[in-house]
C-alpha atoms as a PDB file:
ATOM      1  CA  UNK A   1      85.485  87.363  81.158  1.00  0.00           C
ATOM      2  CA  UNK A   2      89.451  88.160  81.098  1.00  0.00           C
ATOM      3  CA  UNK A   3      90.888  85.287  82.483  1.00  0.00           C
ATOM      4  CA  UNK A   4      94.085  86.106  80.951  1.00  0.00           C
ATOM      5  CA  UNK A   5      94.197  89.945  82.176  1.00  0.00           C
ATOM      6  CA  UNK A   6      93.585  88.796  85.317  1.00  0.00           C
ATOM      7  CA  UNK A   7      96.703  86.546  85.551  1.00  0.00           C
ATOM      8  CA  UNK A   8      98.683  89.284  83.960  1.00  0.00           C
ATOM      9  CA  UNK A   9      97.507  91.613  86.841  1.00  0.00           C
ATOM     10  CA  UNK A  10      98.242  88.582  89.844  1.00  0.00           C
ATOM     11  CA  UNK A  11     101.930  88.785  88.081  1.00  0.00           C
ATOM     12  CA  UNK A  12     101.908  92.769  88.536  1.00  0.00           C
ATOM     13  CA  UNK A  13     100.820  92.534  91.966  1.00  0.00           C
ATOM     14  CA  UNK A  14     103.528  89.938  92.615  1.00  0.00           C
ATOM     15  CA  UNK A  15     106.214  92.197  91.207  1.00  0.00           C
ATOM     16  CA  UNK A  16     105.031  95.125  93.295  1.00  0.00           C
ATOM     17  CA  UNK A  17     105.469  92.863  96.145  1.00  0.00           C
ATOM     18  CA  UNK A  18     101.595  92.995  97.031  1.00  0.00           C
ATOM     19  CA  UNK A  19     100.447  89.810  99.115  1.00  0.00           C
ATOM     20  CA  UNK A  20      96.581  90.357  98.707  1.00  0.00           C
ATOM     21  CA  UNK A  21      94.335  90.334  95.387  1.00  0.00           C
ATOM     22  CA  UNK A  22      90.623  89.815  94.766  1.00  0.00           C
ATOM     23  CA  UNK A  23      88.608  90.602  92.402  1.00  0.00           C
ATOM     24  CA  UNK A  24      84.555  90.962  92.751  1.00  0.00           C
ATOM     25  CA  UNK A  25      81.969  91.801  90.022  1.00  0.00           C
ATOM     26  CA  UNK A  26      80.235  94.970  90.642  1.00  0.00           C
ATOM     27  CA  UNK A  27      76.645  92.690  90.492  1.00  0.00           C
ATOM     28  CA  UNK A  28      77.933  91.394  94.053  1.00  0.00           C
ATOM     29  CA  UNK A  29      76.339  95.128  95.562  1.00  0.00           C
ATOM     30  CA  UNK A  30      73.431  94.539  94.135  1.00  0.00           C
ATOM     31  CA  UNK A  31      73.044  91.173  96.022  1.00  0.00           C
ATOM     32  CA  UNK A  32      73.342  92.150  99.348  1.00  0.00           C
ATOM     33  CA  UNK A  33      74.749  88.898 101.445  1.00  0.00           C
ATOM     34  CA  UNK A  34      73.626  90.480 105.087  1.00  0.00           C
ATOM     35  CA  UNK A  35      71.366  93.671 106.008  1.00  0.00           C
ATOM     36  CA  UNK A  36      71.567  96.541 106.827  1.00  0.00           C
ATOM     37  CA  UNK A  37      74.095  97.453 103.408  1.00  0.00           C
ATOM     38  CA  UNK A  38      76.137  99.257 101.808  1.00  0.00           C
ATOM     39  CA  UNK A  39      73.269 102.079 100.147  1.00  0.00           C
ATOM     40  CA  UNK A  40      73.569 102.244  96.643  1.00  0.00           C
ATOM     41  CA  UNK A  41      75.134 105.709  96.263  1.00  0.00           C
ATOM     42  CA  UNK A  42      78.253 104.305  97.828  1.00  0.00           C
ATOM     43  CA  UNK A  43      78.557 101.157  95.586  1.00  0.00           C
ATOM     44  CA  UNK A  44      81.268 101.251  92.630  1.00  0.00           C
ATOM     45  CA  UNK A  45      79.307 101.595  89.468  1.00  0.00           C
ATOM     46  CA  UNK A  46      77.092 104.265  91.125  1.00  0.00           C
ATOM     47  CA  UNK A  47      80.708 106.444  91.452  1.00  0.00           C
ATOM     48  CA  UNK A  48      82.125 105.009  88.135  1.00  0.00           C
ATOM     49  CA  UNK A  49      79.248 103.829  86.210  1.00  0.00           C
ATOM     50  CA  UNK A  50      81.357 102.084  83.967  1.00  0.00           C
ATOM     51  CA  UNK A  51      82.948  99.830  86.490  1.00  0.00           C
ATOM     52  CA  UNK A  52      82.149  96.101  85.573  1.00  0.00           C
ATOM     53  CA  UNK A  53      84.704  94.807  88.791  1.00  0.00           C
ATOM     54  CA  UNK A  54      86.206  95.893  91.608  1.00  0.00           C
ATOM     55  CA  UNK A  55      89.846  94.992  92.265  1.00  0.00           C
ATOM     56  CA  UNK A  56      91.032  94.764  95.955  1.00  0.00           C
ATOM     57  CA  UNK A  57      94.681  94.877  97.053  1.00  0.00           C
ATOM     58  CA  UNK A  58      96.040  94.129 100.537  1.00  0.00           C
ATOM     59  CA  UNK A  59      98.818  95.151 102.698  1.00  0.00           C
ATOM     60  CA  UNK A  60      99.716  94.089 106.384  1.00  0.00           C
ATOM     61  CA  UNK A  61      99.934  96.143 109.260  1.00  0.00           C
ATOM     62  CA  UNK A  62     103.125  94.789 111.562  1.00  0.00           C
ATOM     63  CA  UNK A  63     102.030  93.036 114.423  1.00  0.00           C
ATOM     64  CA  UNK A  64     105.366  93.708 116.558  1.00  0.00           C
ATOM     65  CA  UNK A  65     104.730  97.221 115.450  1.00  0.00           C
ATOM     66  CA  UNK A  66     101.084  97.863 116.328  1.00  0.00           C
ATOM     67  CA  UNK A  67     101.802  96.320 119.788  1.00  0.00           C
ATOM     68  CA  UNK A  68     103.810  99.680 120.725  1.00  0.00           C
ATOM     69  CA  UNK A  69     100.192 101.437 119.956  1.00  0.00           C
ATOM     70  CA  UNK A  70      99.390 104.252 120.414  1.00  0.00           C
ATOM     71  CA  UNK A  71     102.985 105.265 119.239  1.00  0.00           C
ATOM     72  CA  UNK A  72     104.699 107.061 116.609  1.00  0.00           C
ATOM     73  CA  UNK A  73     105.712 103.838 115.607  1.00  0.00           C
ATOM     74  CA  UNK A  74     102.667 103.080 114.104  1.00  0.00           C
ATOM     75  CA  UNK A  75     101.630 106.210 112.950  1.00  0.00           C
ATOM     76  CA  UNK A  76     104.346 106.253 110.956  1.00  0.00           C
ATOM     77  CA  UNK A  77     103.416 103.041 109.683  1.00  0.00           C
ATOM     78  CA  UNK A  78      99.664 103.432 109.159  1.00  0.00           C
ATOM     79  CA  UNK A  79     100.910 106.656 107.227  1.00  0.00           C
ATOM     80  CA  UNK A  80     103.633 104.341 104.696  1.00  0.00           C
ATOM     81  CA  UNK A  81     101.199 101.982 104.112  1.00  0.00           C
ATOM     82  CA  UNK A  82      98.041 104.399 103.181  1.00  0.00           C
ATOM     83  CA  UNK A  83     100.820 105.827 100.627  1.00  0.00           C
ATOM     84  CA  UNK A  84     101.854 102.700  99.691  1.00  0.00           C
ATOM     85  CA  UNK A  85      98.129 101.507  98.869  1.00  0.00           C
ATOM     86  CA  UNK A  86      97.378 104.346  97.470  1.00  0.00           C
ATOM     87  CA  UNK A  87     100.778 104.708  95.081  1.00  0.00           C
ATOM     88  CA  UNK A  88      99.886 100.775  93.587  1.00  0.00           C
ATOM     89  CA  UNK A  89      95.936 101.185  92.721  1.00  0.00           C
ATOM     90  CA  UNK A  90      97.114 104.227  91.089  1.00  0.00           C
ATOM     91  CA  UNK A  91      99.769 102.505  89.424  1.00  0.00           C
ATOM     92  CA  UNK A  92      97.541  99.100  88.941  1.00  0.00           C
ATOM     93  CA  UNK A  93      94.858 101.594  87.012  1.00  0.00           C
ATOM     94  CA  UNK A  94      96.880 102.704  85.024  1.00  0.00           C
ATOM     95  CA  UNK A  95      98.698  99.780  84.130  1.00  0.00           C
ATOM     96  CA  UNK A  96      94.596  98.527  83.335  1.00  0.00           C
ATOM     97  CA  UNK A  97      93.877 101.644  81.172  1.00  0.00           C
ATOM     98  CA  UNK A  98      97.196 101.244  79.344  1.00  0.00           C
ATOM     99  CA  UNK A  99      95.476  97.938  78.010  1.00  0.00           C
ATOM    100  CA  UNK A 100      92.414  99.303  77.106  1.00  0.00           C
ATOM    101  CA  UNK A 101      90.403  98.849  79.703  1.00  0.00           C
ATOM    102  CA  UNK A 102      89.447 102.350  81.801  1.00  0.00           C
ATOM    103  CA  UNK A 103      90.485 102.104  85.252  1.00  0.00           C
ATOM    104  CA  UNK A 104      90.685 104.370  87.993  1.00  0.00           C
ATOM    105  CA  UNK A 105      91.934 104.060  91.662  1.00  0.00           C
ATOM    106  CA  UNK A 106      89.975 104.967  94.866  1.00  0.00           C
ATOM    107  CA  UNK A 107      92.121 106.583  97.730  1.00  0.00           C
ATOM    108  CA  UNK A 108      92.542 104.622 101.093  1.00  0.00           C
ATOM    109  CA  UNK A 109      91.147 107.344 103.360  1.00  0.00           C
ATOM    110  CA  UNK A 110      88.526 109.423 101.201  1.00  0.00           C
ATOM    111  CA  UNK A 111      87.794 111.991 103.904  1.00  0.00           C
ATOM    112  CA  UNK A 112      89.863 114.959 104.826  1.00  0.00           C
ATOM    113  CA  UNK A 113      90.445 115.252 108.181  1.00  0.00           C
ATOM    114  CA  UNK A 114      89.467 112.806 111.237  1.00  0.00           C
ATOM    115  CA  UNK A 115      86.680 115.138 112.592  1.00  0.00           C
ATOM    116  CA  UNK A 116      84.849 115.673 109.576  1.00  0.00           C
ATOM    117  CA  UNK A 117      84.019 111.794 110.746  1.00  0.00           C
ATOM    118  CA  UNK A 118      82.530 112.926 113.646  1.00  0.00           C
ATOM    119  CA  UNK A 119      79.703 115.173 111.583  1.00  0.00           C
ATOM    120  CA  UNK A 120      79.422 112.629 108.566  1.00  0.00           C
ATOM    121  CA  UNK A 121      81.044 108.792 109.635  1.00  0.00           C
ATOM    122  CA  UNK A 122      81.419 107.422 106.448  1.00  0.00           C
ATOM    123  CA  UNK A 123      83.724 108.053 103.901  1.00  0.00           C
ATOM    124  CA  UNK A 124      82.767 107.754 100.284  1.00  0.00           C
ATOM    125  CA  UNK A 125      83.671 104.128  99.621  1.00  0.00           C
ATOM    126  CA  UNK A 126      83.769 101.280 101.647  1.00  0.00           C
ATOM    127  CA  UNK A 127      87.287  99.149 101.059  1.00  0.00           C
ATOM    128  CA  UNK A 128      86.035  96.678 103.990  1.00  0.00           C
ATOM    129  CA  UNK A 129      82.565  95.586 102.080  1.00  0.00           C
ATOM    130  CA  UNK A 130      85.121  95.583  99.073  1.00  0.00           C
ATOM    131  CA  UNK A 131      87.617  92.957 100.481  1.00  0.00           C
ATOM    132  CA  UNK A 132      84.928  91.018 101.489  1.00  0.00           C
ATOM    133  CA  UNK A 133      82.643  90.866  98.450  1.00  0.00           C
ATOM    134  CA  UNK A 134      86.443  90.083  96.860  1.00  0.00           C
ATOM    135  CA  UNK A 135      86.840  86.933  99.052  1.00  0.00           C
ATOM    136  CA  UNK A 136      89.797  88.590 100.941  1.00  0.00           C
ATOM    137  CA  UNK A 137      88.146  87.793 104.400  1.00  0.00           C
ATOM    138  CA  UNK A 138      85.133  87.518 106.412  1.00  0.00           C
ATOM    139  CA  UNK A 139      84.277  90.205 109.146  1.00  0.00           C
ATOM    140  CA  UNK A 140      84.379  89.990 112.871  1.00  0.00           C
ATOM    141  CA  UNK A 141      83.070  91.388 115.453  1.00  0.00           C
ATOM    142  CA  UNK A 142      85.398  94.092 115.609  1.00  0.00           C
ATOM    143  CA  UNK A 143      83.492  95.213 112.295  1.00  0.00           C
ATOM    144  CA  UNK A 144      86.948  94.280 110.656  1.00  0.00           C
ATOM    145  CA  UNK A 145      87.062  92.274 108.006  1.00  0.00           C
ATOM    146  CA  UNK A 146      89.568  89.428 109.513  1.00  0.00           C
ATOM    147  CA  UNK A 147      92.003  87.526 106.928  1.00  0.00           C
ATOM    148  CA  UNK A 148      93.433  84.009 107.464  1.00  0.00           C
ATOM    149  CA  UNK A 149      97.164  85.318 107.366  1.00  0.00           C
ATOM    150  CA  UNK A 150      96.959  88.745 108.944  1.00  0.00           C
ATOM    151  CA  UNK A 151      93.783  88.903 111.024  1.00  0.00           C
ATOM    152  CA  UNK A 152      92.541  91.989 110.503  1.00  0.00           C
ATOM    153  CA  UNK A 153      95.860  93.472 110.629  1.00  0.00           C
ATOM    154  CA  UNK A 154      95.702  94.753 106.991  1.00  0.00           C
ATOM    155  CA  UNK A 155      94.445  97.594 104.954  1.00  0.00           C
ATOM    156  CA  UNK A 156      92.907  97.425 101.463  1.00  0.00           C
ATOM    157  CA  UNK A 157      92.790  99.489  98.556  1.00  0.00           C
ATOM    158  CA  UNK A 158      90.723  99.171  95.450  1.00  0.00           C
ATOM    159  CA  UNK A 159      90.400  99.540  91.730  1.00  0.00           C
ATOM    160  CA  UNK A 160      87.633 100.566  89.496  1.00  0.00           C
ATOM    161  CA  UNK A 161      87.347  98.722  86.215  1.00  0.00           C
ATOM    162  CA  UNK A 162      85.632  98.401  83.303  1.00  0.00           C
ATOM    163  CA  UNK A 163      87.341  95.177  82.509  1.00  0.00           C
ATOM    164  CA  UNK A 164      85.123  92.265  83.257  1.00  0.00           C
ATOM    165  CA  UNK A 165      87.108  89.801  85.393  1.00  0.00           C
ATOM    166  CA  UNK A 166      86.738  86.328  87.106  1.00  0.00           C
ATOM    167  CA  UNK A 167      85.190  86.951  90.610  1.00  0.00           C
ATOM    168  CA  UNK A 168      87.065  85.720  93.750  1.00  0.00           C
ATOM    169  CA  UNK A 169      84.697  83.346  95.303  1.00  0.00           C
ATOM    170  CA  UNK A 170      83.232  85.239  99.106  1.00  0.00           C
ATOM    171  CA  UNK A 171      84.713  83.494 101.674  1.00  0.00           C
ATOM    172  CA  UNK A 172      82.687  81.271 103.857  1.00  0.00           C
ATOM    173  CA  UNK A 173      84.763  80.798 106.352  1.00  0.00           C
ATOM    174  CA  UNK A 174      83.881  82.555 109.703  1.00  0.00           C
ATOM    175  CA  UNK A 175      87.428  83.498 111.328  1.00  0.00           C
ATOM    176  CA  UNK A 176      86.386  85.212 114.250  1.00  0.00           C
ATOM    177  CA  UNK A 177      86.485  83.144 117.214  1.00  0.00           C
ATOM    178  CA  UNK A 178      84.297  85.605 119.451  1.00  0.00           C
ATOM    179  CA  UNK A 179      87.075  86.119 122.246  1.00  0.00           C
ATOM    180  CA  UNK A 180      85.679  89.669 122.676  1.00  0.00           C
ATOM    181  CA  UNK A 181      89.748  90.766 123.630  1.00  0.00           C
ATOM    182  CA  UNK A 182      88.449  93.763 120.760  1.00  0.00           C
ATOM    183  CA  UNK A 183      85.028  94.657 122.509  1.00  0.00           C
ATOM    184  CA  UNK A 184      86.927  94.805 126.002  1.00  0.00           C
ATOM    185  CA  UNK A 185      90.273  96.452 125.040  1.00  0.00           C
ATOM    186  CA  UNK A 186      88.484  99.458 123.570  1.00  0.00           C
ATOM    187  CA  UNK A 187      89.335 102.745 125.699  1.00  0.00           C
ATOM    188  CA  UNK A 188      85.950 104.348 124.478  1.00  0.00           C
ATOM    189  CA  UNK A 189      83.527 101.269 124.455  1.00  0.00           C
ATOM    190  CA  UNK A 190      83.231 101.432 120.887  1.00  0.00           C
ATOM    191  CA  UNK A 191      82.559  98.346 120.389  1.00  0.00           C
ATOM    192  CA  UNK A 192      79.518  96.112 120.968  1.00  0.00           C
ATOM    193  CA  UNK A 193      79.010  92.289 121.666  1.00  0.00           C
ATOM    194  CA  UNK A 194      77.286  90.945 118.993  1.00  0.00           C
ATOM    195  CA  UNK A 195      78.442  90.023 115.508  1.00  0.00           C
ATOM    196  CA  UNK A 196      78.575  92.597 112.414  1.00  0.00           C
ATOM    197  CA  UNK A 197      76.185  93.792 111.689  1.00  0.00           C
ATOM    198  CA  UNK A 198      73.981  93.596 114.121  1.00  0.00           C
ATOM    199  CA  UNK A 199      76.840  95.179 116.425  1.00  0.00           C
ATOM    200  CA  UNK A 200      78.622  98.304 114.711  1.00  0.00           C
ATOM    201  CA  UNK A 201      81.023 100.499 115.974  1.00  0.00           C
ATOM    202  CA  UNK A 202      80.045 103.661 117.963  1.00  0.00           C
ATOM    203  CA  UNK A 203      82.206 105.549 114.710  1.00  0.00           C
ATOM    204  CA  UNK A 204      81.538 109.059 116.485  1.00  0.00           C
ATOM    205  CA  UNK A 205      83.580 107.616 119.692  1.00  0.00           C
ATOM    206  CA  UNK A 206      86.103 106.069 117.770  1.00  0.00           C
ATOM    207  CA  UNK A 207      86.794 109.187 115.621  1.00  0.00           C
ATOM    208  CA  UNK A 208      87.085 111.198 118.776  1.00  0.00           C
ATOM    209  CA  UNK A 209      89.818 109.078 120.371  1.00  0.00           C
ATOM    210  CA  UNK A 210      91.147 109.459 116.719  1.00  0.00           C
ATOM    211  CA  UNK A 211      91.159 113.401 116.922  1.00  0.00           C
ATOM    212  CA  UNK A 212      92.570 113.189 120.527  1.00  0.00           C
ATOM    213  CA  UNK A 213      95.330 110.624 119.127  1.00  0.00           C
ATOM    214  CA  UNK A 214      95.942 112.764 116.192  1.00  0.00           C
ATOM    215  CA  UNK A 215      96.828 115.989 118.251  1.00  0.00           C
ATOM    216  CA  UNK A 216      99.579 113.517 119.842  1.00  0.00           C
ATOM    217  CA  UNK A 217     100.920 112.169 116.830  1.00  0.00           C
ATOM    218  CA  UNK A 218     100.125 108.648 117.966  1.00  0.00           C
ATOM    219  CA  UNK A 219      96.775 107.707 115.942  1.00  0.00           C
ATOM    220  CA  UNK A 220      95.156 105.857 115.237  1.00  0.00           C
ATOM    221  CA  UNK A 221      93.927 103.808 118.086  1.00  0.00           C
ATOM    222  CA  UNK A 222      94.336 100.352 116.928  1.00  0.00           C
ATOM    223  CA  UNK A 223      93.520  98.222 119.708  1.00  0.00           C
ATOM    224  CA  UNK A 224      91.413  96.346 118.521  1.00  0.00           C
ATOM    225  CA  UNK A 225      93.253  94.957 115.829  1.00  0.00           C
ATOM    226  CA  UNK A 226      96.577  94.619 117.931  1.00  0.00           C
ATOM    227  CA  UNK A 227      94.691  92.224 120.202  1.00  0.00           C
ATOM    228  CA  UNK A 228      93.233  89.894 117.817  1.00  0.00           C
ATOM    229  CA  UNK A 229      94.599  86.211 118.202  1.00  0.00           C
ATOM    230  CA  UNK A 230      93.641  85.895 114.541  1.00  0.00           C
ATOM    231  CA  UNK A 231      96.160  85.666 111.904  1.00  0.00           C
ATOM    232  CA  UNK A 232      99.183  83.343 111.030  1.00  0.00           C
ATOM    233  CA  UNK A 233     101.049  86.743 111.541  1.00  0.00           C
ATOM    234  CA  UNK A 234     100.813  85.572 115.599  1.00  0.00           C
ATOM    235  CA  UNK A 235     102.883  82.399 114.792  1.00  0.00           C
ATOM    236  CA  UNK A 236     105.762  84.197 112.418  1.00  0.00           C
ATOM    237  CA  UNK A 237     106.230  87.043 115.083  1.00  0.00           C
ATOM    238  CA  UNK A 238     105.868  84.066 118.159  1.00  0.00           C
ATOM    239  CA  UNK A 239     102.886  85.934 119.264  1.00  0.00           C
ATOM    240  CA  UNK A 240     100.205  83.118 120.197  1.00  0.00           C
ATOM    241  CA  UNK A 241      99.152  84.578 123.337  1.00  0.00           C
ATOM    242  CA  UNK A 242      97.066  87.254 123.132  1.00  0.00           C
ATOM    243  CA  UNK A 243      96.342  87.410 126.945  1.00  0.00           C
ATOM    244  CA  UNK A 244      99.979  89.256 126.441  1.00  0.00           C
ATOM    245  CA  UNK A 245      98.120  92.684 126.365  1.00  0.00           C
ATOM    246  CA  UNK A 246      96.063  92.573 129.379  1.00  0.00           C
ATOM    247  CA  UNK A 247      97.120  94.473 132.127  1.00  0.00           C
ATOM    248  CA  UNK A 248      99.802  93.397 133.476  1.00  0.00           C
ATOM    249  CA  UNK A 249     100.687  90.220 131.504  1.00  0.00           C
ATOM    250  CA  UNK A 250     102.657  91.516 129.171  1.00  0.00           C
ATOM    251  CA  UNK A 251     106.377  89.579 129.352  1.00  0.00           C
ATOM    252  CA  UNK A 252     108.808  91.900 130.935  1.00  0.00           C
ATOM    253  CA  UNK A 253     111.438  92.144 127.629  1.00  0.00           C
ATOM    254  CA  UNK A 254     107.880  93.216 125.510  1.00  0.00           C
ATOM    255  CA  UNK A 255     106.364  95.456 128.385  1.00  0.00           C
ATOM    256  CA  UNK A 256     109.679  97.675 128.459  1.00  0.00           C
ATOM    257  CA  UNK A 257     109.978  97.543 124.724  1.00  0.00           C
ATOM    258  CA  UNK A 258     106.278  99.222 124.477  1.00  0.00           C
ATOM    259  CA  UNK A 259     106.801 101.420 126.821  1.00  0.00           C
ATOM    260  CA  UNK A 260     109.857 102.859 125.205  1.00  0.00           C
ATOM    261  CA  UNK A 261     108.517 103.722 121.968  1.00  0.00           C
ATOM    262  CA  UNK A 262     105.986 105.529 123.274  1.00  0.00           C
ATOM    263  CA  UNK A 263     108.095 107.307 125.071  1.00  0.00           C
ATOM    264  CA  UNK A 264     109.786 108.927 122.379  1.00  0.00           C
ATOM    265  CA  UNK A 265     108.897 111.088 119.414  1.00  0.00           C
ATOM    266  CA  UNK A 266     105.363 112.321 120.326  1.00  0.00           C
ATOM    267  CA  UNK A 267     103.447 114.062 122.706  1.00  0.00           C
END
């Protein structure tokens, strides 16, 4: 194993400004760590058979800026950060292949429209199972996977490689606290009570409030991740309270704030 590519990519990653890395052997999908899983023809070496690992990158979602949600705020942010993610796997492959070792990325989304969800709910890769088999977080029961730093206010990207690379070690630490703020915040009851994966989302409902969003230019939903009172992301932005975005508790300087991004810009 490439001990030494590895720290060469952590210093790319660093340069690019990317907070996130993990790295888990393909092997890890063939040892399923909960049921139901991931079916084979969505694991990595069944879409790049020569994949020996799976790198996983991480970006944050804004907390200050998710709390305007639904907003053009954040759809303008949700949209920078898909680019961004998928702009530095591309860039991280090829940096990988450059060395010898065939590499390709996997695009954030990997469906084409929202409502080709609501026919077929799953897109072709899984980048939560990914981050989590990479030791970048443990999922809640918001079927996000939640991080120590940002809750589950980050998106992941991923990297097919044929290099074989020192596995992250899965993290055992179970950072969801069970509030339910997710499971009741939900405008389409998307969400059920018990923990993943005995509880998954409703994904038809959640793709439909997605469509609705969409036509607005305020999507997607996020609620659920905006309530979260995971993350160390709450303390930097001096957001410990999550009770903050129940009705009617919000602070009056935040409440009028919200309300006047959404306001503007969209439908």
């Amino acid at each position: 194993m490439s001990s030494k590519l590895k720290e060469q990519l952590r210093r790319k990653c660093a340069s690019l400004d990317i907070p996130m890395l993990g790295v888990a052997p393909v092997e890890r999908w063939e040892n399923p760590p909960f049921e139901p899983w991931v079916p084979r023809e969505f694991w990595p070496q069944s879409i790049f058979p020569e994949a020996r690992s799976v790198i996983v990158i991480g970006l944050p979602i804004t907390l200050p800026i998710i709390e305007t949600s639904p907003s053009i705020f954040y759809y303008e942010l949700y949209k920078n950060v898909n680019a961004l993610l998928d702009q530095y796997t591309y860039r991280l492959a090829l940096f990988l292949t450059e060395k010898g070792f065939p590499s390709l990325y996997v695009p954030r989304d990997g469906y084409g429209h929202i409502s080709i969800l609501k026919d077929r709910p799953m897109a072709f890769f899984s980048h939560r199972h990914a981050a989590y088999l990479a030791g970048l977080g443990s999922f809640g029961v918001s079927n996000m996977v939640l991080t120590g730093k940002y809750g589950p206010r980050v998106r992941f990207g991923a990297i097919f490689t044929n290099a074989e690379l020192p596995g992250d070690p899965i993290s055992g630490e179970q950072l969801c606290v069970r509030c339910m703020r997710c499971v009741k915040v939900c405008p389409v009851n998307a969400l059920e009570k018990n923990d993943y994966p005995e509880g998954l989302t409703d994904k038809y409902l959640c793709a439909e409030r997605s469509e609705q969003l969409a036509k607005r230019f305020v999507s997607p939903c996020g609620f659920c991740i905006k309530v979260c009172p995971v993350g160390e992301d709450r303390k930097e932005f001096s957001r410990m309270d999550a009770s903050i975005y129940e009705e009617g508790k919000a602070p009056e300087h935040l409440d009028k704030a919200w309300k006047h991004v959404r306001a503007y810009g969209s439908r």
